[in-house]
PDB file of N, CA and C in Angstrom:
ATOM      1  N   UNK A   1     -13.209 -25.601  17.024  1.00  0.00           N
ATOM      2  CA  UNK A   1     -13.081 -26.342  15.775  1.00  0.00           C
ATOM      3  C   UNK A   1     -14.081 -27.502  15.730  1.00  0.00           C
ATOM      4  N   UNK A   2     -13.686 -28.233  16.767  1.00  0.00           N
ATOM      5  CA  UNK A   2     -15.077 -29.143  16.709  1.00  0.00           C
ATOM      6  C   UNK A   2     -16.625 -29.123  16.926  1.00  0.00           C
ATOM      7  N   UNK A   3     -16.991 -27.919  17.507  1.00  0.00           N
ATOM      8  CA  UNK A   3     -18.028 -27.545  18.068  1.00  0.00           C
ATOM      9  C   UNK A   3     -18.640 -26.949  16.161  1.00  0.00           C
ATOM     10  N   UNK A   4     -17.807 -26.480  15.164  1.00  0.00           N
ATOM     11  CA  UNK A   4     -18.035 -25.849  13.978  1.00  0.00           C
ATOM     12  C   UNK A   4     -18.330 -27.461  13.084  1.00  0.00           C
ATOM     13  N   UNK A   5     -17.535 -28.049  13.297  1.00  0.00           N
ATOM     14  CA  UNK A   5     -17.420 -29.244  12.387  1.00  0.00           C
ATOM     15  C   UNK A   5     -18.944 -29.781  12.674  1.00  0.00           C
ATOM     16  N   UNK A   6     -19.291 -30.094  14.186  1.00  0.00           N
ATOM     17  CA  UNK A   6     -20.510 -30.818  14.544  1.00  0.00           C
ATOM     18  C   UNK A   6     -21.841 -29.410  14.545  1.00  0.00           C
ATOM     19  N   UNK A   7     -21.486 -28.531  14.316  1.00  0.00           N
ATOM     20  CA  UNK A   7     -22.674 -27.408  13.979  1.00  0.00           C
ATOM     21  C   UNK A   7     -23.047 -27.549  12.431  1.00  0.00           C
ATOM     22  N   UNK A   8     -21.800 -27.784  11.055  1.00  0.00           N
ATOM     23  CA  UNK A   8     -22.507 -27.935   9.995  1.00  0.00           C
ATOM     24  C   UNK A   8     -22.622 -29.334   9.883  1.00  0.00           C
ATOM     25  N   UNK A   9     -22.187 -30.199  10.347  1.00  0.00           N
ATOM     26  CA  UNK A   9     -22.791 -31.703  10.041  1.00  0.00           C
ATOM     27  C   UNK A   9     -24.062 -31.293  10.631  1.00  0.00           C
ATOM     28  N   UNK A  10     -24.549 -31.186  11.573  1.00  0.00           N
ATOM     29  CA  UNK A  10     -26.022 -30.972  12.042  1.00  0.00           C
ATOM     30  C   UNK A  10     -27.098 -30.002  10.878  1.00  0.00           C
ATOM     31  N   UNK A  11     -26.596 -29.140  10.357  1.00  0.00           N
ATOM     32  CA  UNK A  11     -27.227 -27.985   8.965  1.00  0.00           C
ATOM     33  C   UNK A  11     -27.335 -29.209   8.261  1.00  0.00           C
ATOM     34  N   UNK A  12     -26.194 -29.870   7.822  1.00  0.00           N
ATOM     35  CA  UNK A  12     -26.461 -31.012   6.559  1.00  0.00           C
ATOM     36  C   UNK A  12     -27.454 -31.986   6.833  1.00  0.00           C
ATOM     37  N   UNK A  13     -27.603 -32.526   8.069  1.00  0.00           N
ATOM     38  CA  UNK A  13     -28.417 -33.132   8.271  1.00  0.00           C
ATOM     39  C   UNK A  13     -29.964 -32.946   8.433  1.00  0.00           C
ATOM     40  N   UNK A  14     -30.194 -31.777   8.546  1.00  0.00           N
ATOM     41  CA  UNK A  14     -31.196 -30.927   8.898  1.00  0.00           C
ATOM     42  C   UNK A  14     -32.216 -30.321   7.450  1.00  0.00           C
ATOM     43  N   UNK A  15     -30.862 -30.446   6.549  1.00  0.00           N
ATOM     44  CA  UNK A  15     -31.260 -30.105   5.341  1.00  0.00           C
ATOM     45  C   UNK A  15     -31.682 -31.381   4.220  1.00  0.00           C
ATOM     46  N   UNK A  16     -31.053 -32.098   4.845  1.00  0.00           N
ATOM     47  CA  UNK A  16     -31.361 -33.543   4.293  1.00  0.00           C
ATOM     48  C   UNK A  16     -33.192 -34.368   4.702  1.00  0.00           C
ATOM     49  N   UNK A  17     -33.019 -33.976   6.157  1.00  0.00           N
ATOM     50  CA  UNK A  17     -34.120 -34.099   6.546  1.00  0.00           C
ATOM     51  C   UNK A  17     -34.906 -33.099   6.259  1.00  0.00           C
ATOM     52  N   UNK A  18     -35.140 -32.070   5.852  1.00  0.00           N
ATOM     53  CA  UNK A  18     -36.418 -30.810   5.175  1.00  0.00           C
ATOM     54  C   UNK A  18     -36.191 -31.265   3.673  1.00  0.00           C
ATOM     55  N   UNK A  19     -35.159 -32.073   3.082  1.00  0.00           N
ATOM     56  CA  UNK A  19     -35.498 -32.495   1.392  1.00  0.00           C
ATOM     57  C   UNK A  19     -36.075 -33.610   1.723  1.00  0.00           C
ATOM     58  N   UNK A  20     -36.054 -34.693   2.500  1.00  0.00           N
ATOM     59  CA  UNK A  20     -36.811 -35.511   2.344  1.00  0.00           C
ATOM     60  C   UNK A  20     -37.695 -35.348   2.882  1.00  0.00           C
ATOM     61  N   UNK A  21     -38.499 -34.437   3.377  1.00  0.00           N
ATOM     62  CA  UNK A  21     -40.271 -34.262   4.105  1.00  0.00           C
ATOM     63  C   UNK A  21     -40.671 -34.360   2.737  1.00  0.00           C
ATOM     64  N   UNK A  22     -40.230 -33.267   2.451  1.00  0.00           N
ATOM     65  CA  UNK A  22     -41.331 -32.661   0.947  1.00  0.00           C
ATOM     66  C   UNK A  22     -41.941 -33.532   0.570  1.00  0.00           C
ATOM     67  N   UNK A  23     -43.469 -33.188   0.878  1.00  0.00           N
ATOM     68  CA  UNK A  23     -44.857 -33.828  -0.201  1.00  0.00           C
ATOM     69  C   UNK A  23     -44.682 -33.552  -1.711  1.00  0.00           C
ATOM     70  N   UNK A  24     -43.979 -32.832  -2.127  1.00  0.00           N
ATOM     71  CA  UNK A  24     -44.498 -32.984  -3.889  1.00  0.00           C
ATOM     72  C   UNK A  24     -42.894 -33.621  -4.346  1.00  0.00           C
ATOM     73  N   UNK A  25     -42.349 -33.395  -4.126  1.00  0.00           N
ATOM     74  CA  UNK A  25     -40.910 -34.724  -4.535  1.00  0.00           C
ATOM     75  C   UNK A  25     -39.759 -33.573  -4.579  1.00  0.00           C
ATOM     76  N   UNK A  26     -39.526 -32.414  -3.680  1.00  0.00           N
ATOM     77  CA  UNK A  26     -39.162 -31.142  -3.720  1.00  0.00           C
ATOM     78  C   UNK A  26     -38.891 -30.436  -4.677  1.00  0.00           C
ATOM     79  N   UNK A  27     -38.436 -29.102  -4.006  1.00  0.00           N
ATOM     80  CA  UNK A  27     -38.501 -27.866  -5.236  1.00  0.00           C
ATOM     81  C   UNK A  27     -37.284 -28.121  -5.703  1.00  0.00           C
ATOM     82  N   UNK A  28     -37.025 -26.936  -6.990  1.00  0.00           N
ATOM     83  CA  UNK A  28     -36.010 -27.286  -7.935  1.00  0.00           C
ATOM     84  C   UNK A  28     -35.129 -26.863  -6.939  1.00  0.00           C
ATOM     85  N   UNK A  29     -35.160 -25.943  -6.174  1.00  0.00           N
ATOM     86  CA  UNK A  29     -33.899 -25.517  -5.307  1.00  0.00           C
ATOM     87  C   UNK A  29     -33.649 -27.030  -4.895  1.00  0.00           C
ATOM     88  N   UNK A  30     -33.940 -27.875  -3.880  1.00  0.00           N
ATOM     89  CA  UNK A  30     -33.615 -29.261  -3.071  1.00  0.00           C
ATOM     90  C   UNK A  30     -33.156 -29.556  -4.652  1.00  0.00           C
ATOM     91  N   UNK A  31     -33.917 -30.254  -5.998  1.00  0.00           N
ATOM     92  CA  UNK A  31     -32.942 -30.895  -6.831  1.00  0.00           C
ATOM     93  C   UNK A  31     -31.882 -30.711  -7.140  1.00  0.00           C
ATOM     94  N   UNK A  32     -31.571 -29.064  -7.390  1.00  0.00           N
ATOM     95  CA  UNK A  32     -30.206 -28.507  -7.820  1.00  0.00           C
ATOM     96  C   UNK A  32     -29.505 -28.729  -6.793  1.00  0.00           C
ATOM     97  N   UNK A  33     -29.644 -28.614  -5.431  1.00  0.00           N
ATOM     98  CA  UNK A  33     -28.711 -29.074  -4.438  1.00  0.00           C
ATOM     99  C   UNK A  33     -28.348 -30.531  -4.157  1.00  0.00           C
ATOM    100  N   UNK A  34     -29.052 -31.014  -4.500  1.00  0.00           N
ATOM    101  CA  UNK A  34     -28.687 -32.920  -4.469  1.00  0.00           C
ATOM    102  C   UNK A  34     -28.768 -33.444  -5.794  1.00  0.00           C
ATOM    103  N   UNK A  35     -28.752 -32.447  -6.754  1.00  0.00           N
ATOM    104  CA  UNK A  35     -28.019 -33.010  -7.966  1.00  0.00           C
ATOM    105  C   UNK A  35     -26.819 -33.414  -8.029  1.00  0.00           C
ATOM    106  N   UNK A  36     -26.293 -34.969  -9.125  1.00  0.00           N
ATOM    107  CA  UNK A  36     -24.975 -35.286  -8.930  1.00  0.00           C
ATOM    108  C   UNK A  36     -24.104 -34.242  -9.393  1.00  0.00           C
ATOM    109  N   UNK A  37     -24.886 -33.825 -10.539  1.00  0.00           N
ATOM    110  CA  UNK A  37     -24.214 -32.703 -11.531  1.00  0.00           C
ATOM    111  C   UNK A  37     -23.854 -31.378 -10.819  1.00  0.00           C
ATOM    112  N   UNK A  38     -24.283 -30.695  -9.921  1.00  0.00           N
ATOM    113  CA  UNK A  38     -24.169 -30.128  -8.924  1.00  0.00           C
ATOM    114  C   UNK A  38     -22.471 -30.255  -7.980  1.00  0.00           C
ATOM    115  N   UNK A  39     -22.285 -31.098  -7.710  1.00  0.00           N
ATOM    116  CA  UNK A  39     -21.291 -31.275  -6.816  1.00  0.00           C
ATOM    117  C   UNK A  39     -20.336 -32.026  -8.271  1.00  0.00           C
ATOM    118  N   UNK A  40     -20.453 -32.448  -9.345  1.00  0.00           N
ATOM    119  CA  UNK A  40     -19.035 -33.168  -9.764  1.00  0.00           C
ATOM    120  C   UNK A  40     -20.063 -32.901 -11.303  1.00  0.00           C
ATOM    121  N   UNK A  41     -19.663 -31.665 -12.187  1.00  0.00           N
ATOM    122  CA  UNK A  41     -20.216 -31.735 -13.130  1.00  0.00           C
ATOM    123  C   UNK A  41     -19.615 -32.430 -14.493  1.00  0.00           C
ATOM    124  N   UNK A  42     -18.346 -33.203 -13.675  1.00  0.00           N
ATOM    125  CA  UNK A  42     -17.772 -34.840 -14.931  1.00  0.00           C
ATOM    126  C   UNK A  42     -18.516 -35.742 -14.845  1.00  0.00           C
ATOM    127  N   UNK A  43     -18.894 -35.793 -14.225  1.00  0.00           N
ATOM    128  CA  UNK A  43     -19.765 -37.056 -14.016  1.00  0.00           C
ATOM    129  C   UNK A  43     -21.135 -37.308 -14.890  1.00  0.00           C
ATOM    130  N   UNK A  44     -21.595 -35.962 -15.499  1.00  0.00           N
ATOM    131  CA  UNK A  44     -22.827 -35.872 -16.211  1.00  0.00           C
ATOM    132  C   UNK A  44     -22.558 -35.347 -17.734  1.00  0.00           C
ATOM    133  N   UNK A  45     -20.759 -35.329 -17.843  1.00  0.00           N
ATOM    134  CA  UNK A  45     -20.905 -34.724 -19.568  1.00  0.00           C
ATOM    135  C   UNK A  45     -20.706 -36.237 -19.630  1.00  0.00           C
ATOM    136  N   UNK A  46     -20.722 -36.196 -21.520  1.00  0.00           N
ATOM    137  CA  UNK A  46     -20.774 -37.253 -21.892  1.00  0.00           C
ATOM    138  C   UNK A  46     -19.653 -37.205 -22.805  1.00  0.00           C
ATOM    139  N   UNK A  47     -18.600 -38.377 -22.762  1.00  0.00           N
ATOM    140  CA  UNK A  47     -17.866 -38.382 -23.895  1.00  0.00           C
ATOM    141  C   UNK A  47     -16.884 -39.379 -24.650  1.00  0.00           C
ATOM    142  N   UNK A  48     -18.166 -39.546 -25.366  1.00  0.00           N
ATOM    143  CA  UNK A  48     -18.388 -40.905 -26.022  1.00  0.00           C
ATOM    144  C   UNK A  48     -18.402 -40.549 -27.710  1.00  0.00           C
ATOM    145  N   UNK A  49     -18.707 -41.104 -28.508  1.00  0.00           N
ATOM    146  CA  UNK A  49     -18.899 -40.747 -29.727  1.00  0.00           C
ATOM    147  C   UNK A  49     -20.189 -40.466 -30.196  1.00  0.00           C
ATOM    148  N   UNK A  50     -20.707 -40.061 -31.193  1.00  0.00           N
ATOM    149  CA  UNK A  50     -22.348 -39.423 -31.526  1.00  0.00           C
ATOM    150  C   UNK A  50     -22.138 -40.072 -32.755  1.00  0.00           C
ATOM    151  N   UNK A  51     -23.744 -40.370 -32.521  1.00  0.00           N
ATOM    152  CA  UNK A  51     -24.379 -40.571 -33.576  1.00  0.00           C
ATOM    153  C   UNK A  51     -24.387 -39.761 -34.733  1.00  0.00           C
ATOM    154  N   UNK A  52     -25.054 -40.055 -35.908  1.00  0.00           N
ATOM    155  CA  UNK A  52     -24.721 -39.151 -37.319  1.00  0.00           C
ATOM    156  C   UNK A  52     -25.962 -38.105 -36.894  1.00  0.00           C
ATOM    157  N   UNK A  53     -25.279 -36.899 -36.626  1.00  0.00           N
ATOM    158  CA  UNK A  53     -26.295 -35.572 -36.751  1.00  0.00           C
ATOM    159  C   UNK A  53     -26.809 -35.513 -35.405  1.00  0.00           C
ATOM    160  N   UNK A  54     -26.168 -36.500 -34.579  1.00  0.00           N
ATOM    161  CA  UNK A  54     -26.302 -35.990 -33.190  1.00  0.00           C
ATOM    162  C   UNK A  54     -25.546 -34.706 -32.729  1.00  0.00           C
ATOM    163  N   UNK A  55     -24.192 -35.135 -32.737  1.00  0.00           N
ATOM    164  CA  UNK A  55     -23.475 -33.499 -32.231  1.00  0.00           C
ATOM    165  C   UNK A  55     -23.797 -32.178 -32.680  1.00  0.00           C
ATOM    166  N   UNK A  56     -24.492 -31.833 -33.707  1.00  0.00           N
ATOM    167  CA  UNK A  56     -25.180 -30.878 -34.498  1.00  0.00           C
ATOM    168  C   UNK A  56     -26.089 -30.652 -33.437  1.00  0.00           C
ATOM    169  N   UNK A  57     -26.957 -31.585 -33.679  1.00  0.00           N
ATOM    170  CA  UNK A  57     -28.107 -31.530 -32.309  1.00  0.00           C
ATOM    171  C   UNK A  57     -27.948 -30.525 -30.990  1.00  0.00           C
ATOM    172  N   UNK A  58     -26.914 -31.474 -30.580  1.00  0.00           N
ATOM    173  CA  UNK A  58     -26.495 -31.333 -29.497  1.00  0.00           C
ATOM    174  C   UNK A  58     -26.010 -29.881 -29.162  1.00  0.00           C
ATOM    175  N   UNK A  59     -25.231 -29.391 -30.012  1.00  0.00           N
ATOM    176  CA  UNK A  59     -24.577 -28.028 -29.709  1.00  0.00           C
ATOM    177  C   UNK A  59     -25.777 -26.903 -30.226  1.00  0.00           C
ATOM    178  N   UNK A  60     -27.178 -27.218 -31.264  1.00  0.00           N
ATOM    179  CA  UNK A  60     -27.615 -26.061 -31.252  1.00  0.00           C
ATOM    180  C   UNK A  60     -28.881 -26.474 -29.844  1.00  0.00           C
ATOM    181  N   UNK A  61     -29.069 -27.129 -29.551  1.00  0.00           N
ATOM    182  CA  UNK A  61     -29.863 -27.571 -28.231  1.00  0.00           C
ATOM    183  C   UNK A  61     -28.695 -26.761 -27.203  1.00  0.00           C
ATOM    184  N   UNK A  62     -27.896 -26.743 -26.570  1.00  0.00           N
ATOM    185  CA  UNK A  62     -27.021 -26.151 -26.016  1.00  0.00           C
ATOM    186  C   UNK A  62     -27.631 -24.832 -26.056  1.00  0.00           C
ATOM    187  N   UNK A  63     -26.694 -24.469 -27.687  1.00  0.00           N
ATOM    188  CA  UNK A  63     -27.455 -23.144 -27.912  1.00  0.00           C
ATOM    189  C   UNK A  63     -28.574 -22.316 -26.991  1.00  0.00           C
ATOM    190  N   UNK A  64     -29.713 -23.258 -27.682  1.00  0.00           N
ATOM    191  CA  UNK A  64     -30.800 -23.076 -27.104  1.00  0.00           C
ATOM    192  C   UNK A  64     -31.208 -22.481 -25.562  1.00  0.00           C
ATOM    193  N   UNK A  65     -30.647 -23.642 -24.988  1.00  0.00           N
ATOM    194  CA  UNK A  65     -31.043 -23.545 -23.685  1.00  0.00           C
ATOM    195  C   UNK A  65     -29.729 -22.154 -22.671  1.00  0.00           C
ATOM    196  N   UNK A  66     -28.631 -22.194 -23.280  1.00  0.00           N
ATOM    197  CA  UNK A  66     -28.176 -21.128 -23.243  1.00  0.00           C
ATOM    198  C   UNK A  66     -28.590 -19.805 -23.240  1.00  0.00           C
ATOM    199  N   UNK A  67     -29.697 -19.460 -24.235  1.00  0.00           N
ATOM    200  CA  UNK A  67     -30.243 -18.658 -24.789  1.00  0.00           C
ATOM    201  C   UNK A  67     -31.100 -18.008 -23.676  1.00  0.00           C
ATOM    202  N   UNK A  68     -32.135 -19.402 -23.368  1.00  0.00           N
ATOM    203  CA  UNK A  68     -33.006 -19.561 -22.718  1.00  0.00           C
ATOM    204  C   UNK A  68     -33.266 -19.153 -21.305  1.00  0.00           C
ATOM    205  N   UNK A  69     -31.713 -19.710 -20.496  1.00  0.00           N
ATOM    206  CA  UNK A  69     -31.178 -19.498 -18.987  1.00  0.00           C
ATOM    207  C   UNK A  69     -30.877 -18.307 -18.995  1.00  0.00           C
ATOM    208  N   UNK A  70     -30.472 -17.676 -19.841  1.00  0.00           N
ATOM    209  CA  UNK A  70     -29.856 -15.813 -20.277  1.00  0.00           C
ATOM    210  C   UNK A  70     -31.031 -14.780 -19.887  1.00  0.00           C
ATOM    211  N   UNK A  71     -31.936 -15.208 -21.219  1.00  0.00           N
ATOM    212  CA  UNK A  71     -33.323 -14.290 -20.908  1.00  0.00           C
ATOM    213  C   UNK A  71     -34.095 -14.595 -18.977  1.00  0.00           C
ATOM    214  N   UNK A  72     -34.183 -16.001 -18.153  1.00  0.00           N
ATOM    215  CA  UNK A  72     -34.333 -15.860 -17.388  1.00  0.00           C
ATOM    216  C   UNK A  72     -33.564 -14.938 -16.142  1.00  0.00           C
ATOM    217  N   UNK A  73     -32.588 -14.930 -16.130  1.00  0.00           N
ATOM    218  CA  UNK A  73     -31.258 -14.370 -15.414  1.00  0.00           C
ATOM    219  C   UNK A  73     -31.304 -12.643 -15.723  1.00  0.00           C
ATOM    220  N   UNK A  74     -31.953 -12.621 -17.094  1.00  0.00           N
ATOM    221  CA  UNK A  74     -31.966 -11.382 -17.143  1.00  0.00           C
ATOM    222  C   UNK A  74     -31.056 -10.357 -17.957  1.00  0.00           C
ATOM    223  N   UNK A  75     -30.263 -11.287 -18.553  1.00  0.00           N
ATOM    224  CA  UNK A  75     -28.699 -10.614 -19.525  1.00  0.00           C
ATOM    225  C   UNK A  75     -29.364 -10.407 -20.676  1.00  0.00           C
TER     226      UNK A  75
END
């Protein structure tokens, strides 16, 4: 049990240290993994009130990028 506990603390650390080498400010893989949104995706909606003709915005931008992540993925 402990020998497992101190084998992935060592991966985490290991991985922490290969995201922070990176010369170009790392790949999207390292961002998506140390994104906040990633681990607690409350933390990044928003919910507050909108502006006039914001929420419109907002949901066909959604849309959009919905659309967008689909055709990459391949559906």
């Amino acid at each position: 049990m402990l020998k497992k506990t101190l084998l992935r603390g060592g991966l985490i650390v290991g991985l922490l240290a290969l995201a922070g080498c990176s010369a170009t400010g790392g790949s999207s893989l390292t961002k998506r993994l140390f994104s906040e949104c990633t681990w607690d995706r409350a933390s990044c909606m928003y919910d507050g009130p909108y502006d006039a003709g914001e929420e419109a915005y907002a949901e066909r931008e959604a849309a959009r990028l919905n659309k967008s992540q689909s055709r990459k993925v391949g559906r």
